[in-house]
C-alpha atoms as a PDB file:
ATOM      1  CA  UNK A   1      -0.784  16.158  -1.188  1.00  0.00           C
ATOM      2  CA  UNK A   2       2.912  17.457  -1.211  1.00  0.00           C
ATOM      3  CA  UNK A   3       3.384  16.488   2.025  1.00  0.00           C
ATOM      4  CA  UNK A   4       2.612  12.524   0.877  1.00  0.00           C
ATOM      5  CA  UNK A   5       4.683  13.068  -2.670  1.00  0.00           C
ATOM      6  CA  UNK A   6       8.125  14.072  -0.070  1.00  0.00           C
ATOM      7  CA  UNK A   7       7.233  10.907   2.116  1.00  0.00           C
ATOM      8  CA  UNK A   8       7.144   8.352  -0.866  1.00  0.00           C
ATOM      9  CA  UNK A   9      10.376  10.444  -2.090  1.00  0.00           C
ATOM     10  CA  UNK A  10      12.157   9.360   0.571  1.00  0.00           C
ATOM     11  CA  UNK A  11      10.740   6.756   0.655  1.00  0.00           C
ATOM     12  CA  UNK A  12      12.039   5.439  -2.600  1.00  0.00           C
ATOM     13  CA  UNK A  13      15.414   7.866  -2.482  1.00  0.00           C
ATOM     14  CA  UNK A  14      18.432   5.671  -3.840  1.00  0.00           C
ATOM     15  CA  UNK A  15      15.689   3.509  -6.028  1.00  0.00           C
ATOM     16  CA  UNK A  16      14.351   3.697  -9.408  1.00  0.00           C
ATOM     17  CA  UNK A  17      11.020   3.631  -7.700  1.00  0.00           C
ATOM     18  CA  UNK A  18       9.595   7.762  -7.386  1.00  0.00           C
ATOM     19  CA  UNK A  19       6.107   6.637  -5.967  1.00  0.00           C
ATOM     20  CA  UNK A  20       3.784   4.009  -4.416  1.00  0.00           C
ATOM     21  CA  UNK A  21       2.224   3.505  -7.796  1.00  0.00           C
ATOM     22  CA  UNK A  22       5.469   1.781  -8.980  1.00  0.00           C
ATOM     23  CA  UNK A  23       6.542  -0.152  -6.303  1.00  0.00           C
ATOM     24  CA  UNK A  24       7.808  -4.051  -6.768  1.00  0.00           C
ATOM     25  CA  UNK A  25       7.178  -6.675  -5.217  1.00  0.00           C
ATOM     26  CA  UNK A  26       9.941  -6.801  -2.478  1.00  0.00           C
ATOM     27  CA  UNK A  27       9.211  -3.008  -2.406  1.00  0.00           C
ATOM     28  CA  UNK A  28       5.383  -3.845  -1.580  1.00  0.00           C
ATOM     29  CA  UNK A  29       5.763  -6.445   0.721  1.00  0.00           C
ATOM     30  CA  UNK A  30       8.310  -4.081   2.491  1.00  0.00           C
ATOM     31  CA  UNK A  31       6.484  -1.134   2.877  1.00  0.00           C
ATOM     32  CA  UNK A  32       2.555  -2.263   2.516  1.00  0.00           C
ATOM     33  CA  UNK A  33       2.079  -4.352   5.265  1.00  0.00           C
ATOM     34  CA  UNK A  34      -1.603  -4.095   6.830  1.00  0.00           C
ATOM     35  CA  UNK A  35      -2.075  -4.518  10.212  1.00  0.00           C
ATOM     36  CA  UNK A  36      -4.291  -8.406  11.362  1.00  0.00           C
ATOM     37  CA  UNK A  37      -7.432  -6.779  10.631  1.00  0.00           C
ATOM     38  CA  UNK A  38      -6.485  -5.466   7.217  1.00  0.00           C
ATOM     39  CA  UNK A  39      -4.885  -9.070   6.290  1.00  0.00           C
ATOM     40  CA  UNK A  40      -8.508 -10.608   6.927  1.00  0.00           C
ATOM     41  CA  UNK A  41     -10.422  -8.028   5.632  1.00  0.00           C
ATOM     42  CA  UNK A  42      -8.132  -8.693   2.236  1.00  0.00           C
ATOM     43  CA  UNK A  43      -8.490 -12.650   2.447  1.00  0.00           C
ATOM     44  CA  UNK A  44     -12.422 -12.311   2.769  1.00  0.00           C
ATOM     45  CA  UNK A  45     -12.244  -9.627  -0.275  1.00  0.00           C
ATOM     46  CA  UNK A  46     -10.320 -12.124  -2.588  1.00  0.00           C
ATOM     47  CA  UNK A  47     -12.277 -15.206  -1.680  1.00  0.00           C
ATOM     48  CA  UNK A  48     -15.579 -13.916  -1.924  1.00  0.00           C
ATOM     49  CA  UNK A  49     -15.534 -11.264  -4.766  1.00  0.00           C
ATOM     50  CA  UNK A  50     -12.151 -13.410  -6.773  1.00  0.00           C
ATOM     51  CA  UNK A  51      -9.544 -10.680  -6.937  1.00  0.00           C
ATOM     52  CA  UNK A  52      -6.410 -11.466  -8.666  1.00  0.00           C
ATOM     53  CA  UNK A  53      -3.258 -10.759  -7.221  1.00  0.00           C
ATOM     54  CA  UNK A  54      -2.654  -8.326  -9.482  1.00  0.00           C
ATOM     55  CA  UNK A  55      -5.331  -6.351  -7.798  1.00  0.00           C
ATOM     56  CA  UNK A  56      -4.494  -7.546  -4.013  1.00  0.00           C
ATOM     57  CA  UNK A  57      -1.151  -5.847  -4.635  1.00  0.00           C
ATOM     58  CA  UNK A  58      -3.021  -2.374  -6.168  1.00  0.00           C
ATOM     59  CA  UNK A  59      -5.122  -2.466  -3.002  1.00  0.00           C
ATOM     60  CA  UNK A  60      -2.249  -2.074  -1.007  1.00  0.00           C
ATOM     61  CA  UNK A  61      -0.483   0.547  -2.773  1.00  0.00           C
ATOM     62  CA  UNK A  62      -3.997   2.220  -2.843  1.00  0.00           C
ATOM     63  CA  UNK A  63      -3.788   2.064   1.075  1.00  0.00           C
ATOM     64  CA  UNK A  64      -0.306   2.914   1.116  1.00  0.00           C
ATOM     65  CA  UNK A  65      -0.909   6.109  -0.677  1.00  0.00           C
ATOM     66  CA  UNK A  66      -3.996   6.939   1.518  1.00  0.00           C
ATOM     67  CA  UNK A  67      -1.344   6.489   4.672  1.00  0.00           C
ATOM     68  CA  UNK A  68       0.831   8.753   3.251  1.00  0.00           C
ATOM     69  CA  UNK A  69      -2.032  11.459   2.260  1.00  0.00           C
ATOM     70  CA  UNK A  70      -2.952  11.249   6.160  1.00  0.00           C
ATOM     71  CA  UNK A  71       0.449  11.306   7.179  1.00  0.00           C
ATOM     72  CA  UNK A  72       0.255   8.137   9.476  1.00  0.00           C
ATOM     73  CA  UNK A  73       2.713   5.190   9.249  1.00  0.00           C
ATOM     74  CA  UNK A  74       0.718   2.183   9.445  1.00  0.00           C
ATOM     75  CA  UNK A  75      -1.903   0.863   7.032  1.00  0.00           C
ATOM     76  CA  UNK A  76      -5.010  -0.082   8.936  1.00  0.00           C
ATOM     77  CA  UNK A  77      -8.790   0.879   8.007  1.00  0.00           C
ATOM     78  CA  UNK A  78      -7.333   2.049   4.687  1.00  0.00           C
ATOM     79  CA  UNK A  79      -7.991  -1.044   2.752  1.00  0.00           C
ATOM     80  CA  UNK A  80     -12.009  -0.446   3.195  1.00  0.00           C
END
């Protein structure tokens, strides 16, 4: 868990921003971008169930932070 608090420190270092719960939008599109399969898995998610964007974007800082807790780069399964 330290090990994913140093990564979104860096991250983040020269920002206001300390973690992936915080991020903006340019921050977000920047640094949460899910791999083909994640993209339709989202679009099926929002259609069918009627997310909000407000809760597309918490998705992918949920998936962000579960990247970081594995200590991989790229967000893939992670928005199941």
């Amino acid at each position: 868990m330290e090990r994913a608090r140093e990564i979104q420190l860096e991250r983040f270092r020269g920002t206001k921003v300390h973690c992936n719960a915080h991020m903006t939008p340019r921050q977000i599109r920047k640094f949460c971008e899910p791999d083909a399969g994640g993209h339709r898995l989202l679009e099926i998610v929002t259609e069918k169930l009627g997310f909000s964007a407000r809760a597309y974007t918490r998705i992918l800082k949920v998936a962000r932070t579960i990247t970081d807790l594995e200590g991989t780069e790229n967000i893939r399964e992670h928005i199941a």
